[in-house]
N, C-alpha and C. Protein backbone atom coordinates (compact mmCIF):
# COMPACT_ATOMS: atom_id res chain seq x y z
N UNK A 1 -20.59 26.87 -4.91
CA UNK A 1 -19.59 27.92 -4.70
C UNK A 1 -18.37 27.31 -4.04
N UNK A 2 -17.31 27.60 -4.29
CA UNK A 2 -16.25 26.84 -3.78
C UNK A 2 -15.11 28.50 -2.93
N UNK A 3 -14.89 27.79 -2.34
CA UNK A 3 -14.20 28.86 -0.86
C UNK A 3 -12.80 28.79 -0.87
N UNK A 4 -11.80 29.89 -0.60
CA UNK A 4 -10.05 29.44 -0.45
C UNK A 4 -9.72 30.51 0.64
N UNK A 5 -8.55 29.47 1.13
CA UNK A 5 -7.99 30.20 1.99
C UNK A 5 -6.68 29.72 2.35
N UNK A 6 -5.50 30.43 3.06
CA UNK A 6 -3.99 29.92 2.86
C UNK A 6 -3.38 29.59 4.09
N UNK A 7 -2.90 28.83 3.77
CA UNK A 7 -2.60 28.04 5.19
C UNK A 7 -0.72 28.05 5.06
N UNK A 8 -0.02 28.25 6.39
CA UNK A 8 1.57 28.12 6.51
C UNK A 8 1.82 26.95 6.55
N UNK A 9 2.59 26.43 5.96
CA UNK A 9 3.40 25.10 6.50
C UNK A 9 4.69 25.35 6.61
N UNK A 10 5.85 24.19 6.92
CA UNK A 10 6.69 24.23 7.11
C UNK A 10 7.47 24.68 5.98
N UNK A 11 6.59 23.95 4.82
CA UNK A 11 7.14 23.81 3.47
C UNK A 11 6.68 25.13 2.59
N UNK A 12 6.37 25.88 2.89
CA UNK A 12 5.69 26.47 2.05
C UNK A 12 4.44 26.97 2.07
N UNK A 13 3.84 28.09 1.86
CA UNK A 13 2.16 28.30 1.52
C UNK A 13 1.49 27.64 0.98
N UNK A 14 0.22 27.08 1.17
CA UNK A 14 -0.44 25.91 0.59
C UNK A 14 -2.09 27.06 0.57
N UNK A 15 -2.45 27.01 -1.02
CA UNK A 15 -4.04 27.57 -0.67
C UNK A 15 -5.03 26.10 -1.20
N UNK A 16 -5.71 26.34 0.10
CA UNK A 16 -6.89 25.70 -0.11
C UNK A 16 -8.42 26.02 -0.73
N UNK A 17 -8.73 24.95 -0.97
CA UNK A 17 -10.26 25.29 -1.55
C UNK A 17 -11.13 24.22 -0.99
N UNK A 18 -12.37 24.81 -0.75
CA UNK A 18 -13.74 23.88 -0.59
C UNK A 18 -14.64 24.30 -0.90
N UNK A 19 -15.62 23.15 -1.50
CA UNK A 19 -16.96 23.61 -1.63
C UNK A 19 -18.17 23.31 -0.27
N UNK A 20 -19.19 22.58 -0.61
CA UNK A 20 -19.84 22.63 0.73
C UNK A 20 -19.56 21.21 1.25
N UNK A 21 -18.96 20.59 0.45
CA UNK A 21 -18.93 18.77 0.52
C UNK A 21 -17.35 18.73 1.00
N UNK A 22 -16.44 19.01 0.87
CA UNK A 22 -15.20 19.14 1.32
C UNK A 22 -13.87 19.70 0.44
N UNK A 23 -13.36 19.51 0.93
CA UNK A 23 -12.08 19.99 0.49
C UNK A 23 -11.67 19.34 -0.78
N UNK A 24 -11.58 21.05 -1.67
CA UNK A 24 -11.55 20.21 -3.31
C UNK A 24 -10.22 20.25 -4.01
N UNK A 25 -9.31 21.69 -3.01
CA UNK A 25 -8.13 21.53 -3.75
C UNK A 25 -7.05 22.32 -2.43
N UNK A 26 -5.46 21.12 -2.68
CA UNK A 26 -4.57 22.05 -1.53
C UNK A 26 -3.65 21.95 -2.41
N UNK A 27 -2.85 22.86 -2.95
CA UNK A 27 -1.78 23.30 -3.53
C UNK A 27 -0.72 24.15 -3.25
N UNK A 28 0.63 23.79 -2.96
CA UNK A 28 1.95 24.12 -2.62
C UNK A 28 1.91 25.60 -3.95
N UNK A 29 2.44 26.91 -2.84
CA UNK A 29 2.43 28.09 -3.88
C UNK A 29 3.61 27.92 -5.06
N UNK A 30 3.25 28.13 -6.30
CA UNK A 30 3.89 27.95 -7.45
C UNK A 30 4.08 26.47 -7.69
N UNK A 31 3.43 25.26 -7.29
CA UNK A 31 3.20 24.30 -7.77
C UNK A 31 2.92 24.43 -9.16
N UNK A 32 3.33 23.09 -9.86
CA UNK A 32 2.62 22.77 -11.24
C UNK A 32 0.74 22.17 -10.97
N UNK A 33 0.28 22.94 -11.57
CA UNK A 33 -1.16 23.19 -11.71
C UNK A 33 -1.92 23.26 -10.12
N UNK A 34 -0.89 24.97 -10.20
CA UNK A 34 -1.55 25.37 -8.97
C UNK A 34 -3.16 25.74 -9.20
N UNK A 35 -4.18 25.65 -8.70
CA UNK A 35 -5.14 26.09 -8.47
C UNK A 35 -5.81 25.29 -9.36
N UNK A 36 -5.58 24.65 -9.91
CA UNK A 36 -6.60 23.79 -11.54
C UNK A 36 -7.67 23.96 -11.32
N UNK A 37 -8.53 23.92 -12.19
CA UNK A 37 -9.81 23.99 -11.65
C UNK A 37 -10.50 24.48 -10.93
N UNK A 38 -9.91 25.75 -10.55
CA UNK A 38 -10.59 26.90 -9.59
C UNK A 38 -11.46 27.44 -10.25
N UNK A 39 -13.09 27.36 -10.00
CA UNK A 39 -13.77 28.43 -10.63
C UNK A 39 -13.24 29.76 -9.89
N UNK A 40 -13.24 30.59 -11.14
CA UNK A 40 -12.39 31.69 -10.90
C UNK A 40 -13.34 33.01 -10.19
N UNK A 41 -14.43 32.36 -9.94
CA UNK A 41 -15.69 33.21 -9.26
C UNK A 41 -16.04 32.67 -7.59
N UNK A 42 -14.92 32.08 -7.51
CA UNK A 42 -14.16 31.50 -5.96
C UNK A 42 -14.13 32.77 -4.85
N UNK A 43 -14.41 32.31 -3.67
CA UNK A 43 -14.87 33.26 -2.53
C UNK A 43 -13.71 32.95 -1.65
N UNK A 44 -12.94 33.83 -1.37
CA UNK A 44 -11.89 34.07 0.53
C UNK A 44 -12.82 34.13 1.12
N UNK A 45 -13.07 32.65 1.85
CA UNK A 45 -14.23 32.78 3.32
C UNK A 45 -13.52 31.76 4.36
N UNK A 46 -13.65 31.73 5.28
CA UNK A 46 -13.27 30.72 6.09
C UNK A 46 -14.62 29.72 6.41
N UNK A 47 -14.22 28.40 6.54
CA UNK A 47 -15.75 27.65 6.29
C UNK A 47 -14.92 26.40 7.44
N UNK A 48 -16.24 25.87 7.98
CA UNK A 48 -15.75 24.79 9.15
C UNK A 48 -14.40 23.39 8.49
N UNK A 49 -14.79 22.96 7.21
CA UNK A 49 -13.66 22.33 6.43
C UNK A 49 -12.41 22.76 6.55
N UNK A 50 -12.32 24.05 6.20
CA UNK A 50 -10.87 24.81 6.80
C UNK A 50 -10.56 24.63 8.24
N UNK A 51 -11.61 25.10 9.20
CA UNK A 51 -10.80 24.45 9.96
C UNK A 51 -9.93 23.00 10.45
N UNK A 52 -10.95 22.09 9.83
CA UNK A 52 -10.81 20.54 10.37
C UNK A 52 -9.33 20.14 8.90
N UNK A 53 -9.13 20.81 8.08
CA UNK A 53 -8.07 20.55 7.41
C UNK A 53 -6.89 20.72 8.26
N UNK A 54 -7.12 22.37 8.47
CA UNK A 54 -5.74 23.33 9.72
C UNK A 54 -5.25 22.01 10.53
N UNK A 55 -6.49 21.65 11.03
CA UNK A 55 -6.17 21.03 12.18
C UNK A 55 -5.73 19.68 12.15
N UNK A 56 -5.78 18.75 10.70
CA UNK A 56 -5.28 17.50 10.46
C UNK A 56 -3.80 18.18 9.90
N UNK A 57 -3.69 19.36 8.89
CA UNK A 57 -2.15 19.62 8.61
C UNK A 57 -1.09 19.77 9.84
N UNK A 58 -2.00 20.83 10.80
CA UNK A 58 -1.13 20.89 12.05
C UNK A 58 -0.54 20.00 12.48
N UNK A 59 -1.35 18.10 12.79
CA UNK A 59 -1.28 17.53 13.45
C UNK A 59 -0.10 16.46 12.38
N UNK A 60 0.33 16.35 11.01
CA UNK A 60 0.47 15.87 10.16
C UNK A 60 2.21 16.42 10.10
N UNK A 61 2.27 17.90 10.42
CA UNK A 61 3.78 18.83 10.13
C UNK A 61 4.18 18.66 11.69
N UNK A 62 3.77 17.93 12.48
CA UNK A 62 4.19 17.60 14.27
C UNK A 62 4.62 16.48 14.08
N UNK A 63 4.80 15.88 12.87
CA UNK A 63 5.17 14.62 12.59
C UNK A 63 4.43 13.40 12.94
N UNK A 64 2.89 13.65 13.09
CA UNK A 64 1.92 12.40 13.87
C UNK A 64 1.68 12.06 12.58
N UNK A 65 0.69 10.64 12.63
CA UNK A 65 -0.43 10.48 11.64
C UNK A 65 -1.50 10.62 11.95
N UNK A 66 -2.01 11.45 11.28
CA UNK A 66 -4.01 11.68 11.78
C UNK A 66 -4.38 10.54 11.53
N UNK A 67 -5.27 10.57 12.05
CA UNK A 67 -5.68 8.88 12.37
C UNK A 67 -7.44 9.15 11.24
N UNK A 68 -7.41 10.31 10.84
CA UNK A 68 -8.89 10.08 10.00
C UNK A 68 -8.83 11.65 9.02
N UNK A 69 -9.69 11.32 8.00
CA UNK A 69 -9.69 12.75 7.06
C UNK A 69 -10.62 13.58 7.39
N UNK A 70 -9.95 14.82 6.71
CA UNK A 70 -11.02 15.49 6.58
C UNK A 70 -11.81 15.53 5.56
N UNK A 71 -13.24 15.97 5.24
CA UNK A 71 -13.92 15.87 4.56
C UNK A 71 -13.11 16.22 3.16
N UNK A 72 -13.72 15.49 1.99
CA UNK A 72 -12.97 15.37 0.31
C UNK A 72 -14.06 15.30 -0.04
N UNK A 73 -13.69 16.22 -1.57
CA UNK A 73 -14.61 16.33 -2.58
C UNK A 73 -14.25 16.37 -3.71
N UNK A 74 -13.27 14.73 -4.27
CA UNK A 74 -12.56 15.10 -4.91
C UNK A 74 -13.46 15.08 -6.72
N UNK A 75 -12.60 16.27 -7.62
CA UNK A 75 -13.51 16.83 -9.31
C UNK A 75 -12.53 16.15 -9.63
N UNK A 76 -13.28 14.78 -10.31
CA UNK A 76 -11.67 14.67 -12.09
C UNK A 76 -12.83 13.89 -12.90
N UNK A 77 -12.25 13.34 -13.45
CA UNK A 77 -12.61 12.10 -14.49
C UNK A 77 -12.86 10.79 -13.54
N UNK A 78 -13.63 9.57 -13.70
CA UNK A 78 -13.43 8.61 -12.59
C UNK A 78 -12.20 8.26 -12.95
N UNK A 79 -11.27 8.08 -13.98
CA UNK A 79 -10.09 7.44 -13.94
C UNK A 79 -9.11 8.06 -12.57
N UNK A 80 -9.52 8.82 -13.18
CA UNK A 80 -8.44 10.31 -11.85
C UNK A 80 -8.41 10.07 -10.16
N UNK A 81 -10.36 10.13 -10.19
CA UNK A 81 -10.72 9.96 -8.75
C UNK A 81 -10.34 8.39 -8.38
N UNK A 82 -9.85 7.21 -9.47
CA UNK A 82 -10.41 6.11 -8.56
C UNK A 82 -8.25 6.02 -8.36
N UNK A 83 -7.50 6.78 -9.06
CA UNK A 83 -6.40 6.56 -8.97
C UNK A 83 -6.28 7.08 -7.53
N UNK A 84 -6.22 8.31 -7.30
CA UNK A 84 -6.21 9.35 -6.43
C UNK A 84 -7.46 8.37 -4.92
N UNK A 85 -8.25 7.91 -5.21
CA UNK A 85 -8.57 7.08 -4.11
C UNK A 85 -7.91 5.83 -3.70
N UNK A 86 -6.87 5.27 -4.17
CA UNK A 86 -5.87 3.62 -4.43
C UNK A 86 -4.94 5.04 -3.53
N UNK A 87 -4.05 6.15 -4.06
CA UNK A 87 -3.25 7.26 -3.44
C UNK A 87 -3.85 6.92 -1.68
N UNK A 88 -4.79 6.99 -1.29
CA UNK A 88 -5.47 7.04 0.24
C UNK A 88 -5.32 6.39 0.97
N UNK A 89 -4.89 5.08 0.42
CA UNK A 89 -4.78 3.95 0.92
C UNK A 89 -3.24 3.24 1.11
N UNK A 90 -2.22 4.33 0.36
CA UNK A 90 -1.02 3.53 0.90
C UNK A 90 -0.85 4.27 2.28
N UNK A 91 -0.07 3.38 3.37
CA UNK A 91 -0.04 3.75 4.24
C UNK A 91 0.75 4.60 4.77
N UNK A 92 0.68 5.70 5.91
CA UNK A 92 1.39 7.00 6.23
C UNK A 92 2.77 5.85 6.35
N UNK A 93 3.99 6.43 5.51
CA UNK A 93 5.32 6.31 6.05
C UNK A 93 5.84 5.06 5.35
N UNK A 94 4.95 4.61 4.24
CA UNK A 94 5.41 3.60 3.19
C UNK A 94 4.87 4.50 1.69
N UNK A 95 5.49 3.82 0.59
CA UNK A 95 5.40 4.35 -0.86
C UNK A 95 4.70 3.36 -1.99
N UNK A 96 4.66 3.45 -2.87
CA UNK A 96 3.93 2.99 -4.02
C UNK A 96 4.57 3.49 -5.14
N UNK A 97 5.46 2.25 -6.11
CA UNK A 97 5.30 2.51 -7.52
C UNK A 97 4.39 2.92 -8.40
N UNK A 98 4.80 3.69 -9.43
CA UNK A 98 3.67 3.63 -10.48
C UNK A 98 3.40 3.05 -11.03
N UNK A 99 4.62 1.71 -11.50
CA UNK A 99 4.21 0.01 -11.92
C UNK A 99 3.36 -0.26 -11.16
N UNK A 100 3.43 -0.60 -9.40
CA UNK A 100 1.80 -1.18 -8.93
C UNK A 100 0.52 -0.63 -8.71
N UNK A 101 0.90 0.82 -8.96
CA UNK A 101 -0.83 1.16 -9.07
C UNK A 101 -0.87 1.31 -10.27
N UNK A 102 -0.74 0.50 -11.73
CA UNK A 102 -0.69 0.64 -12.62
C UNK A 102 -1.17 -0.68 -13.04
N UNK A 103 -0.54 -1.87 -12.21
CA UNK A 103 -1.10 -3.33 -12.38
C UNK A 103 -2.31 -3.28 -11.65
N UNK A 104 -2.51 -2.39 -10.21
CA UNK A 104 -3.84 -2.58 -9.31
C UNK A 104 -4.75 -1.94 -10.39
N UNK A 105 -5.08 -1.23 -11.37
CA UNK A 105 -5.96 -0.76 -12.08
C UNK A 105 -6.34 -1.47 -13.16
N UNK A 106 -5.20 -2.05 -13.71
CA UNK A 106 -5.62 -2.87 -14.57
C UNK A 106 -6.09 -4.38 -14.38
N UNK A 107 -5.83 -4.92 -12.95
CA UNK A 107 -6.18 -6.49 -12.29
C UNK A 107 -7.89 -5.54 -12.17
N UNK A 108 -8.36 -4.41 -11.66
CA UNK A 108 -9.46 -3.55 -11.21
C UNK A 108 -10.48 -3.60 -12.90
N UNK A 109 -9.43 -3.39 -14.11
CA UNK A 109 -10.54 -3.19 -14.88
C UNK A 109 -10.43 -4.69 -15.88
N UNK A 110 -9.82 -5.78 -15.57
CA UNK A 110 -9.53 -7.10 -16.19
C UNK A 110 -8.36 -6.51 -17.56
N UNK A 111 -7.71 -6.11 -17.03
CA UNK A 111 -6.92 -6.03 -18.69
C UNK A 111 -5.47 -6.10 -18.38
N UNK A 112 -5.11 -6.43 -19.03
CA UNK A 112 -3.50 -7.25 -18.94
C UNK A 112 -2.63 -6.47 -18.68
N UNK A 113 -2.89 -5.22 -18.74
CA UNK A 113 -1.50 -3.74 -18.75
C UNK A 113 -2.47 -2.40 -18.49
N UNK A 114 -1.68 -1.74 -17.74
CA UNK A 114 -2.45 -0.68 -17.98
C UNK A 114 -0.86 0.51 -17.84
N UNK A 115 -0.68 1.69 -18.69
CA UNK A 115 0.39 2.29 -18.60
C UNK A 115 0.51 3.16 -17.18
N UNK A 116 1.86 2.55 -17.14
CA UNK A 116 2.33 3.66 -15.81
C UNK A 116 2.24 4.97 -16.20
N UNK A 117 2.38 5.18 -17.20
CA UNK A 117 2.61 6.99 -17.79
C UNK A 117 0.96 7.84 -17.58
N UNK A 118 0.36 7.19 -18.22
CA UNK A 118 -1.06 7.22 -17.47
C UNK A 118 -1.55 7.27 -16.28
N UNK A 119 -1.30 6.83 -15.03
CA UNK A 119 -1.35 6.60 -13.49
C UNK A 119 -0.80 7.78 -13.53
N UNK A 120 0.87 8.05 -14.32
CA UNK A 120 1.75 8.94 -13.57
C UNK A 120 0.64 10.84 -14.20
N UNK A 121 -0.12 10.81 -15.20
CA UNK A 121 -0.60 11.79 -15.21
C UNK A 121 -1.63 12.08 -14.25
N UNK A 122 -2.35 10.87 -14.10
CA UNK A 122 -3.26 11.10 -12.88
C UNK A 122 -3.00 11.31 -12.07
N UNK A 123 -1.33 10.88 -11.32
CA UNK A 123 -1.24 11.12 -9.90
C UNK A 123 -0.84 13.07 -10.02
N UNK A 124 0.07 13.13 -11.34
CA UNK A 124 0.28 14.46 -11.33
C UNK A 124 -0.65 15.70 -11.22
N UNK A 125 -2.07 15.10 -11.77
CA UNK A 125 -2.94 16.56 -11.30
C UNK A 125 -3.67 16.08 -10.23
N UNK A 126 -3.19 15.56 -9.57
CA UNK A 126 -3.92 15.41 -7.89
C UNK A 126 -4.52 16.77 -7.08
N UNK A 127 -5.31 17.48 -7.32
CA UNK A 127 -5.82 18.54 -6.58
C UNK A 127 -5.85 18.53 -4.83
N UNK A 128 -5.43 17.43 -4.43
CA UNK A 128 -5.55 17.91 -3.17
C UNK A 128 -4.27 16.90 -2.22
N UNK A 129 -2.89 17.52 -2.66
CA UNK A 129 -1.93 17.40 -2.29
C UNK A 129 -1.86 16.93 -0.99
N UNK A 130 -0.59 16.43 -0.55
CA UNK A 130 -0.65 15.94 0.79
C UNK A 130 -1.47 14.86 1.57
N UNK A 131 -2.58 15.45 1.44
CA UNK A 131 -3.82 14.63 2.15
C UNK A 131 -4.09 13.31 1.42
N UNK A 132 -3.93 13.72 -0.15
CA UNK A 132 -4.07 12.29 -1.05
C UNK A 132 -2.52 12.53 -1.17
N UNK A 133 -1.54 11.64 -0.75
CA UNK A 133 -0.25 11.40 -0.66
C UNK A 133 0.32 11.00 -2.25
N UNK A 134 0.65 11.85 -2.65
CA UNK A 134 0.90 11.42 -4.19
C UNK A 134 2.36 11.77 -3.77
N UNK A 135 2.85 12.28 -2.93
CA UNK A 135 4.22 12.60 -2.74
C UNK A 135 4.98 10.54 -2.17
N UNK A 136 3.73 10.09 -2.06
CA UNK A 136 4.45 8.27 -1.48
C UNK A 136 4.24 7.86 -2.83
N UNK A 137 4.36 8.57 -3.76
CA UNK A 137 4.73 7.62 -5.30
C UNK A 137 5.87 7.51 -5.91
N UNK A 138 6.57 6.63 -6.19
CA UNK A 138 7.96 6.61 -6.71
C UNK A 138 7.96 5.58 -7.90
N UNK A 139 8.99 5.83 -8.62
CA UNK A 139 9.56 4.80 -9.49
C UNK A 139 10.10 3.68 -9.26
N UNK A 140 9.96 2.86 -10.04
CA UNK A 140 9.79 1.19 -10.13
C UNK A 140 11.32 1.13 -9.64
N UNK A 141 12.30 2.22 -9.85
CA UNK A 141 13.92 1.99 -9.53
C UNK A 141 13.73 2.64 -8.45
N UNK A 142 13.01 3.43 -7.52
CA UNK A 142 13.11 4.25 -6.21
C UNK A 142 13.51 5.31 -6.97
N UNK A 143 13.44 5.81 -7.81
CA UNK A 143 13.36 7.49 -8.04
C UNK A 143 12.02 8.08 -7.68
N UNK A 144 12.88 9.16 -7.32
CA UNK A 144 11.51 10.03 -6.54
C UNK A 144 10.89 11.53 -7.86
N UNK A 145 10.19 10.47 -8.30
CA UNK A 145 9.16 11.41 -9.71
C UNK A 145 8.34 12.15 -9.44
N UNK A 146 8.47 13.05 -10.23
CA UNK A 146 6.55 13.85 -10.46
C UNK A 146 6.15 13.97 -9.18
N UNK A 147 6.87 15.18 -8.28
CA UNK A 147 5.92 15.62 -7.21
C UNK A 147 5.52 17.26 -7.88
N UNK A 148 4.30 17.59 -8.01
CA UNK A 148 3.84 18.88 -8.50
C UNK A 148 4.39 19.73 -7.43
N UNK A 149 4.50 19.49 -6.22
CA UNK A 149 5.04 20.52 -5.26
C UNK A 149 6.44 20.72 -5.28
N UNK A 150 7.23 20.24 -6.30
CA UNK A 150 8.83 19.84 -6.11
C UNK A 150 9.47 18.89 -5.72
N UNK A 151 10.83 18.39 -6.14
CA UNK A 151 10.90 17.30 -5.88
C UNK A 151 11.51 17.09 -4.51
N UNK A 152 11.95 18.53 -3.57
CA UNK A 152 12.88 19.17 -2.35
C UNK A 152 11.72 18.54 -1.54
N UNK A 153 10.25 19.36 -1.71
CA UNK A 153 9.03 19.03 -1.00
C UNK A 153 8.89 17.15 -0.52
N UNK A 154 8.78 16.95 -1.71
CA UNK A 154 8.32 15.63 -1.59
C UNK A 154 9.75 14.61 -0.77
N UNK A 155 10.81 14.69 -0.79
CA UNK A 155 11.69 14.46 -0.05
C UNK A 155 11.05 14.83 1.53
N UNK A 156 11.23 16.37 1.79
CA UNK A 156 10.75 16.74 2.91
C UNK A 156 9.53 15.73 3.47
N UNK A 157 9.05 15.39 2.66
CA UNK A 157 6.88 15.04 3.36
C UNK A 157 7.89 13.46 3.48
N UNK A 158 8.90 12.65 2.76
CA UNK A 158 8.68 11.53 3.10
C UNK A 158 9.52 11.45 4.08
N UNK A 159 10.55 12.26 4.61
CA UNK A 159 11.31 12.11 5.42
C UNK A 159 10.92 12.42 6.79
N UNK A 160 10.20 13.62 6.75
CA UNK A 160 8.84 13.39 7.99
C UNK A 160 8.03 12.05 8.36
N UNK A 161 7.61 11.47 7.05
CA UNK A 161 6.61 10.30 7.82
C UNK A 161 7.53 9.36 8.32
N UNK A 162 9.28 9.32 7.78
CA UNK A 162 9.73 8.33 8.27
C UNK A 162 10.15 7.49 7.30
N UNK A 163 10.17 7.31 6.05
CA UNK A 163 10.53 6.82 4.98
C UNK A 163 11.68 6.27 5.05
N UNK A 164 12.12 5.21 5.06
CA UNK A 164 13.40 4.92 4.30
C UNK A 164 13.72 5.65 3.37
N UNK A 165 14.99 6.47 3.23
CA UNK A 165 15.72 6.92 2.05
C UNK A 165 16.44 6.06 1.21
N UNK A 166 16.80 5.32 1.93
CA UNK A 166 18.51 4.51 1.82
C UNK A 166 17.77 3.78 -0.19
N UNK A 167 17.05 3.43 -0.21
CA UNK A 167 16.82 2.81 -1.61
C UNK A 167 16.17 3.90 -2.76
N UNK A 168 15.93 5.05 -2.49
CA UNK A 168 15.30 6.19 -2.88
C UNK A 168 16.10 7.22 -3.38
N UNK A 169 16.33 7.83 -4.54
CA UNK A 169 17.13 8.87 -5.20
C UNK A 169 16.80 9.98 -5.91
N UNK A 170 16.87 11.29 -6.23
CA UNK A 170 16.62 12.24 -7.17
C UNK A 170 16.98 12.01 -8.13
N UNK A 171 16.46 12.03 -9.20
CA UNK A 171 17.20 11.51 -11.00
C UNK A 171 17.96 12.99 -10.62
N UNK A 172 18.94 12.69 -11.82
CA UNK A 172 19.92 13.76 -12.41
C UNK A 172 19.09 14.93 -13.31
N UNK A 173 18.32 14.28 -14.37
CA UNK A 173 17.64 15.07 -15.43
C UNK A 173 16.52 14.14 -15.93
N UNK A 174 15.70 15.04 -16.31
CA UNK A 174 14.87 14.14 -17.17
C UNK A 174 13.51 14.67 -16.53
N UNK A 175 12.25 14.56 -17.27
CA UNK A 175 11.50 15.12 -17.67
C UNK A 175 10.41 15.31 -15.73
N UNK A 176 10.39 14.05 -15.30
CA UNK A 176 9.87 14.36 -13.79
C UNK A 176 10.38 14.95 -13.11
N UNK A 177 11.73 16.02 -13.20
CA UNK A 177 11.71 16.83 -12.32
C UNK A 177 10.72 18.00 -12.80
């Protein structure tokens, strides 16, 4: 059974979901693929995960870095989960191309190339926003692509952790906004 409930941020309403293993989905309201994968036989309960999320977002929109997660339970494909686990690991207040987690997957599965456009779909249905930082992904030129929460948001989350802007830009047009 998987559980939701909505949490304020600075940025926006974010509803969460968990099952009994952790937190399976946080999504910015009217995001692109808000709720994915919600069984739609989903329960409003409050469950101890919710709290220990509250309490890493709280500590996260104060401008700190939590120093540890809360429980994850993340549903995809392994391609998805092992992208979205490489996402965990860049560090609070630095970024990642989709060229290098695109070469780290493919040095990961021995093969000479692996497409950025591919990575970039995986990072795009990331079910559990924020926490797996898909908002520290950018383009190989510092354009700031494909945040499902917007591209205003994802500005916001990097300018909180501290990001350098100065090499970082909004495209004009084109299909990642």
């Amino acid at each position: 059974m998987r559980y939701t409930t909505k949490y304020e941020t600075p940025l926006g309403e974010v509803l969460l979901a968990a099952d009994e293993k952790g937190l399976t989905g946080l999504w910015f309201d009217g995001a692109r693929h808000y709720a994915a994968g919600l069984d739609p036989q989903h329960e409003e309960k409050e469950t101890p995960v919710f709290e220990t999320v509250r309490a890493w977002l709280d500590l996260y929109f104060s401008g700190k870095n939590p120093d540890t997660l809360p429980p994850l339970h993340m549903i995809g494909s392994p391609f998805r989960c092992r992208i979205w686990e490489i996402m965990l690991q860049i560090p609070y207040g630095n970024t990642m191309t989709y060229g290098e987690l695109a070469g780290r997957i493919a040095r990961e599965k021995g093969i000479r190339h692996m497409s950025a456009q591919a990575v970039g779909g995986a990072v795009a249905h990331n079910p559990i926003s924020i926490i797996i930082p898909c908002h520290r992904m950018v383009g190989t030129d510092g354009s700031l692509t494909g945040y499902a929460g917007g591209i205003p948001r994802k500005v916001e989350l990097l300018q909180l952790e501290g990001v350098g802007m100065e090499k970082l830009f909004v495209p004009r047009k084109g299909t990642a906004l």
